[in-house]
N, C-alpha and C. Protein backbone atom coordinates (compact mmCIF):
# COMPACT_ATOMS: atom_id res chain seq x y z
N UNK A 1 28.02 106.10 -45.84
CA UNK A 1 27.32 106.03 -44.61
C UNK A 1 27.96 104.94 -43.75
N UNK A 2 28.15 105.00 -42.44
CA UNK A 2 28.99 104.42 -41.83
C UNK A 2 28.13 103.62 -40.33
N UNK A 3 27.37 102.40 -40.85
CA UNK A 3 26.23 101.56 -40.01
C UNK A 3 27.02 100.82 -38.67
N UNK A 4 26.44 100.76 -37.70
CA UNK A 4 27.45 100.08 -36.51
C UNK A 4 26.52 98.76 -36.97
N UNK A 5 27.54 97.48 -36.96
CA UNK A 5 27.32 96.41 -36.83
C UNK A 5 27.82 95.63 -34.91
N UNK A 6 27.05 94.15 -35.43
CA UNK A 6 27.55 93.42 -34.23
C UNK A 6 28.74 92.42 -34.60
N UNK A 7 29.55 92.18 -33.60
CA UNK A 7 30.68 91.61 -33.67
C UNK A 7 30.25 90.17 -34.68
N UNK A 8 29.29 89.67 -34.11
CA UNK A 8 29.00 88.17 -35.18
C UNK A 8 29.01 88.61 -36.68
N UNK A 9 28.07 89.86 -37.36
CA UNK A 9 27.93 89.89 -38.25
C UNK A 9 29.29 90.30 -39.17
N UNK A 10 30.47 90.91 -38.11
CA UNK A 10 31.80 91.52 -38.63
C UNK A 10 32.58 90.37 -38.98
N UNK A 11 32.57 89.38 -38.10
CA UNK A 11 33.12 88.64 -38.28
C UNK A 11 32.95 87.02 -38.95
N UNK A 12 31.93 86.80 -39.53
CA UNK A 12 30.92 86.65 -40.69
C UNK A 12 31.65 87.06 -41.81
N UNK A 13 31.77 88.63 -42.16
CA UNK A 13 31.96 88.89 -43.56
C UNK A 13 33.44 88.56 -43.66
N UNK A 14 34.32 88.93 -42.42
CA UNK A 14 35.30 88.81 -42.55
C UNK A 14 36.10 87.34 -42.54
N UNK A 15 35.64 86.68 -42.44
CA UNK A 15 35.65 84.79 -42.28
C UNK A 15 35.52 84.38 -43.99
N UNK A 16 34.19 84.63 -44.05
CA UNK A 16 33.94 84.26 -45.59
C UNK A 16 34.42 85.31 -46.52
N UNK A 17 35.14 86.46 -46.51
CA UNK A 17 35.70 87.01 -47.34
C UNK A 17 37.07 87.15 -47.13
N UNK A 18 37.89 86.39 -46.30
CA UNK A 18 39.28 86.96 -46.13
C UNK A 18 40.30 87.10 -46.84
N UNK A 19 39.71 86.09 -47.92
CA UNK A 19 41.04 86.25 -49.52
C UNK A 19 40.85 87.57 -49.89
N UNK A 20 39.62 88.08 -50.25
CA UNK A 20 39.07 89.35 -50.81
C UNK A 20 39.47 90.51 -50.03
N UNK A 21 39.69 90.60 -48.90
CA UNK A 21 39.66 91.77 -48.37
C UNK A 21 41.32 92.28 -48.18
N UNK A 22 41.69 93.61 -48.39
CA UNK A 22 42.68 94.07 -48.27
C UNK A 22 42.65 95.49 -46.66
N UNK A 23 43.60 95.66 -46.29
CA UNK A 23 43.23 96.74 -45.27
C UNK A 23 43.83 98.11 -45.98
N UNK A 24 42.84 99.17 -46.10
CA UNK A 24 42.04 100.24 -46.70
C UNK A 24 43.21 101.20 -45.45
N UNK A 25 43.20 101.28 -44.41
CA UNK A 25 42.95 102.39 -43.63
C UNK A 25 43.30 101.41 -42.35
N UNK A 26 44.65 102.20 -41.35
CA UNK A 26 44.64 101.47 -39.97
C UNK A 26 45.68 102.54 -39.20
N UNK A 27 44.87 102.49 -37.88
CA UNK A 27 45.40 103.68 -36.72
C UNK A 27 45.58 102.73 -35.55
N UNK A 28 46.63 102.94 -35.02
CA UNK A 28 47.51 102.38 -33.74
C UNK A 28 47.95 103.15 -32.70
N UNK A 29 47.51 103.27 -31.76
CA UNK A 29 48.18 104.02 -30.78
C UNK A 29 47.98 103.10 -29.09
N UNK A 30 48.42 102.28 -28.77
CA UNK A 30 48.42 101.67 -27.75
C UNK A 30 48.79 102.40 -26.91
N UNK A 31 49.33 103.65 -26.84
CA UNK A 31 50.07 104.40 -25.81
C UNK A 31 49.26 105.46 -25.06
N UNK A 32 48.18 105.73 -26.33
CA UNK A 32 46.92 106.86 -25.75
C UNK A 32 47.02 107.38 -27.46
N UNK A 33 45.76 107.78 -27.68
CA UNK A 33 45.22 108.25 -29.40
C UNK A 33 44.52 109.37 -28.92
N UNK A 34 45.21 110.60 -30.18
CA UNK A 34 44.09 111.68 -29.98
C UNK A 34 44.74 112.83 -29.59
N UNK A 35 45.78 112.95 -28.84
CA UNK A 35 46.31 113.23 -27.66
C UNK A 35 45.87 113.07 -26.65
N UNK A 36 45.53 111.94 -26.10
CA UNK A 36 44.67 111.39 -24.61
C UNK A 36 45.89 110.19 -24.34
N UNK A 37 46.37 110.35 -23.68
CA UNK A 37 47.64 109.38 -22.68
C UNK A 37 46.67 108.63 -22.11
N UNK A 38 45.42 108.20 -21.62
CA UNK A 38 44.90 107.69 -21.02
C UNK A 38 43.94 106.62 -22.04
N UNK A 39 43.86 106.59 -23.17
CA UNK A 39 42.75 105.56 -23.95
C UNK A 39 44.03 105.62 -25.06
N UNK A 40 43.48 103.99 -25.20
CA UNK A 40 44.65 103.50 -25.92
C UNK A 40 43.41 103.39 -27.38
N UNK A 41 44.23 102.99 -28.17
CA UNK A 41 43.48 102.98 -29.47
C UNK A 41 44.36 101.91 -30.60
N UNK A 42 43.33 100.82 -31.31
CA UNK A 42 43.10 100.56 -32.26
C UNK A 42 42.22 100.73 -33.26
N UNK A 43 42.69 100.82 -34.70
CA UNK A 43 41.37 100.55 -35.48
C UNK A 43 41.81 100.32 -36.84
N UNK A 44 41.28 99.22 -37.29
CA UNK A 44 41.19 98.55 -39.33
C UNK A 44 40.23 99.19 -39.61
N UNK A 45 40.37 99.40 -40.47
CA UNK A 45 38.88 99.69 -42.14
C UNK A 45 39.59 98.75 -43.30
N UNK A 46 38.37 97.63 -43.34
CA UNK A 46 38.93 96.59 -44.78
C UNK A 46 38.04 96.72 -46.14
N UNK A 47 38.42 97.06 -47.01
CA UNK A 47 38.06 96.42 -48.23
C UNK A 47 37.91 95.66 -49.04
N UNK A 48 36.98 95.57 -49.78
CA UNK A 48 37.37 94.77 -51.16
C UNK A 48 38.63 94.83 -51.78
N UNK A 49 39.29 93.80 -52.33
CA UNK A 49 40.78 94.60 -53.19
C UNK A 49 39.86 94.62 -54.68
N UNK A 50 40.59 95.58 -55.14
CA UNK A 50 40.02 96.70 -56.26
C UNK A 50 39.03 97.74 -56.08
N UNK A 51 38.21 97.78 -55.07
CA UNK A 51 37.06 98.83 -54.50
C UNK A 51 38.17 100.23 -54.09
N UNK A 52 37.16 100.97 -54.42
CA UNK A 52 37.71 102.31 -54.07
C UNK A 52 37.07 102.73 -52.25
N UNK A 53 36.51 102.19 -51.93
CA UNK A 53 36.51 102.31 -50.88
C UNK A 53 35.99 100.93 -49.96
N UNK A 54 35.87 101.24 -48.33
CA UNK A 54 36.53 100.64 -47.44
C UNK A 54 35.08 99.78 -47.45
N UNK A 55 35.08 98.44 -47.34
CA UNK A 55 33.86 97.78 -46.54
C UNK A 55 32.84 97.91 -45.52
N UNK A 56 34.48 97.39 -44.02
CA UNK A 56 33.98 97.71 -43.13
C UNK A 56 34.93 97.63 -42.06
N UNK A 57 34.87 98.39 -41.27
CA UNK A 57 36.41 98.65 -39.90
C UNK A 57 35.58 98.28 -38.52
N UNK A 58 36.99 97.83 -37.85
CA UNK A 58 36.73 97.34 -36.25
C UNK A 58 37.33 98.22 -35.31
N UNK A 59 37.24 98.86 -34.52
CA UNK A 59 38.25 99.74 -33.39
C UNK A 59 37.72 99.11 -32.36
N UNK A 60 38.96 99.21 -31.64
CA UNK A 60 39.01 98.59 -30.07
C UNK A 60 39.86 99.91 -29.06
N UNK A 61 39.04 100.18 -28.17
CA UNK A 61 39.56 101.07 -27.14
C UNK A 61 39.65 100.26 -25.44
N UNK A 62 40.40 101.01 -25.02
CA UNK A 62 40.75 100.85 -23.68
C UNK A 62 41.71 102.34 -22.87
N UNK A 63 41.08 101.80 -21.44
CA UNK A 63 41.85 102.64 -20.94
C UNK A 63 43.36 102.74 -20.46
N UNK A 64 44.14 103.06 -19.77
CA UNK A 64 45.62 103.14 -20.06
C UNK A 64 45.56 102.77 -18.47
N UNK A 65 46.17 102.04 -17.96
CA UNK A 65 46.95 101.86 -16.70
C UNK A 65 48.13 102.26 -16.47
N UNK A 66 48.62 103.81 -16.24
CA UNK A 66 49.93 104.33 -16.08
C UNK A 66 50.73 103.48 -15.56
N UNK A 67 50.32 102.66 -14.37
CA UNK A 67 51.30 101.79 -13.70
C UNK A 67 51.83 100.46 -14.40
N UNK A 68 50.79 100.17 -15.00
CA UNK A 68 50.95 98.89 -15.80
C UNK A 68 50.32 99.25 -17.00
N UNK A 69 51.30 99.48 -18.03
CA UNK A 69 50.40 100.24 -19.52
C UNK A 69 49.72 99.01 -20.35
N UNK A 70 50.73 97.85 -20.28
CA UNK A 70 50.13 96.57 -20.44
C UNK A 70 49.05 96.01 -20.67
N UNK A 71 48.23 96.31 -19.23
CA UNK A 71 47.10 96.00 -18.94
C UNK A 71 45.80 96.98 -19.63
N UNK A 72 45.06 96.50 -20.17
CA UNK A 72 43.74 97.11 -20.85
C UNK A 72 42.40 96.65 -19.69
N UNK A 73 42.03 98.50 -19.66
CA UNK A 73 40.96 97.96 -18.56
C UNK A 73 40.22 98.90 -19.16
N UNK A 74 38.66 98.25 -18.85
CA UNK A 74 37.42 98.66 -20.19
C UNK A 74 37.36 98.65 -21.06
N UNK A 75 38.21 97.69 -21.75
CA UNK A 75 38.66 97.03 -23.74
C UNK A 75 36.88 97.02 -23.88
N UNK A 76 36.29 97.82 -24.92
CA UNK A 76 35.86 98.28 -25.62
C UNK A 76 35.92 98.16 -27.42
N UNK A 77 34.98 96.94 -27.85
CA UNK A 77 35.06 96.80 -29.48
C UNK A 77 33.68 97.16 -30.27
N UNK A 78 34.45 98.27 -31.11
CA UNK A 78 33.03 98.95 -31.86
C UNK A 78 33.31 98.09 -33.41
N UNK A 79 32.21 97.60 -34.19
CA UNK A 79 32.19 97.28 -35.23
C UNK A 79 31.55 98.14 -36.41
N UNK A 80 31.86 98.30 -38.10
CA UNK A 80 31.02 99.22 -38.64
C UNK A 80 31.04 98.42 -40.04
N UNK A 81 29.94 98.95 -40.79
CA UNK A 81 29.96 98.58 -41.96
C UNK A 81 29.81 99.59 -43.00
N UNK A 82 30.27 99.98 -44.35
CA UNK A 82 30.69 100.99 -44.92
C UNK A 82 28.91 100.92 -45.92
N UNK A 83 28.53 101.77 -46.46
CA UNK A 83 27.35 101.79 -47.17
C UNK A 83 27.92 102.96 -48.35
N UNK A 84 27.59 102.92 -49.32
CA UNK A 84 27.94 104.22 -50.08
C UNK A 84 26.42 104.89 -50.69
N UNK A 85 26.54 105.83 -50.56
CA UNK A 85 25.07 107.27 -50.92
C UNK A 85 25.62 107.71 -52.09
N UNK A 86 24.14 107.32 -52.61
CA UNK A 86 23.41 107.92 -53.64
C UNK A 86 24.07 109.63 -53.51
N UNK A 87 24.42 110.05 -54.57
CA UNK A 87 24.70 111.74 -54.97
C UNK A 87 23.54 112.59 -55.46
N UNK A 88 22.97 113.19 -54.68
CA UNK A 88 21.86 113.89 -55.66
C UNK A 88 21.99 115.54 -56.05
């Protein structure tokens, strides 16, 4: 299950756990993600090292300034935290 956190609490776990955590999962596209030339895209998912799966990931979006690609306008940071479910 995949909970949206707030930036304090992300960066909290990630402060006091930074020896522990390894990066799980990471997508880059500063140029436009998706096929969208126009929103640029980051995003981590970190783990525990030895966990089979991911903790918790940060993505950051923005929009693309054709003229100046440089520039990020409406930088946009989503935070999440990973939960794992019960199988029934």
């Amino acid at each position: 299950m995949k909970i949206k956190t707030s930036a304090e609490v992300w960066a909290v776990i990630h402060a006091r756990h930074n020896k522990d955590l390894t990066v799980f999962e990471s997508y880059s596209a500063p140029d436009g993600g998706e096929n969208r030339s126009d929103k640029g895209v980051m995003y981590t998912g970190y783990g525990l090292k030895g966990a089979d799966y991911p903790l918790m990931a940060a993505e950051t979006t923005w929009d693309i300034d054709n003229e100046r690609s440089y520039k990020r306008h409406n930088e946009k940071h989503e935070y999440w935290l990973f939960v794992n479910e019960k199988e029934e």
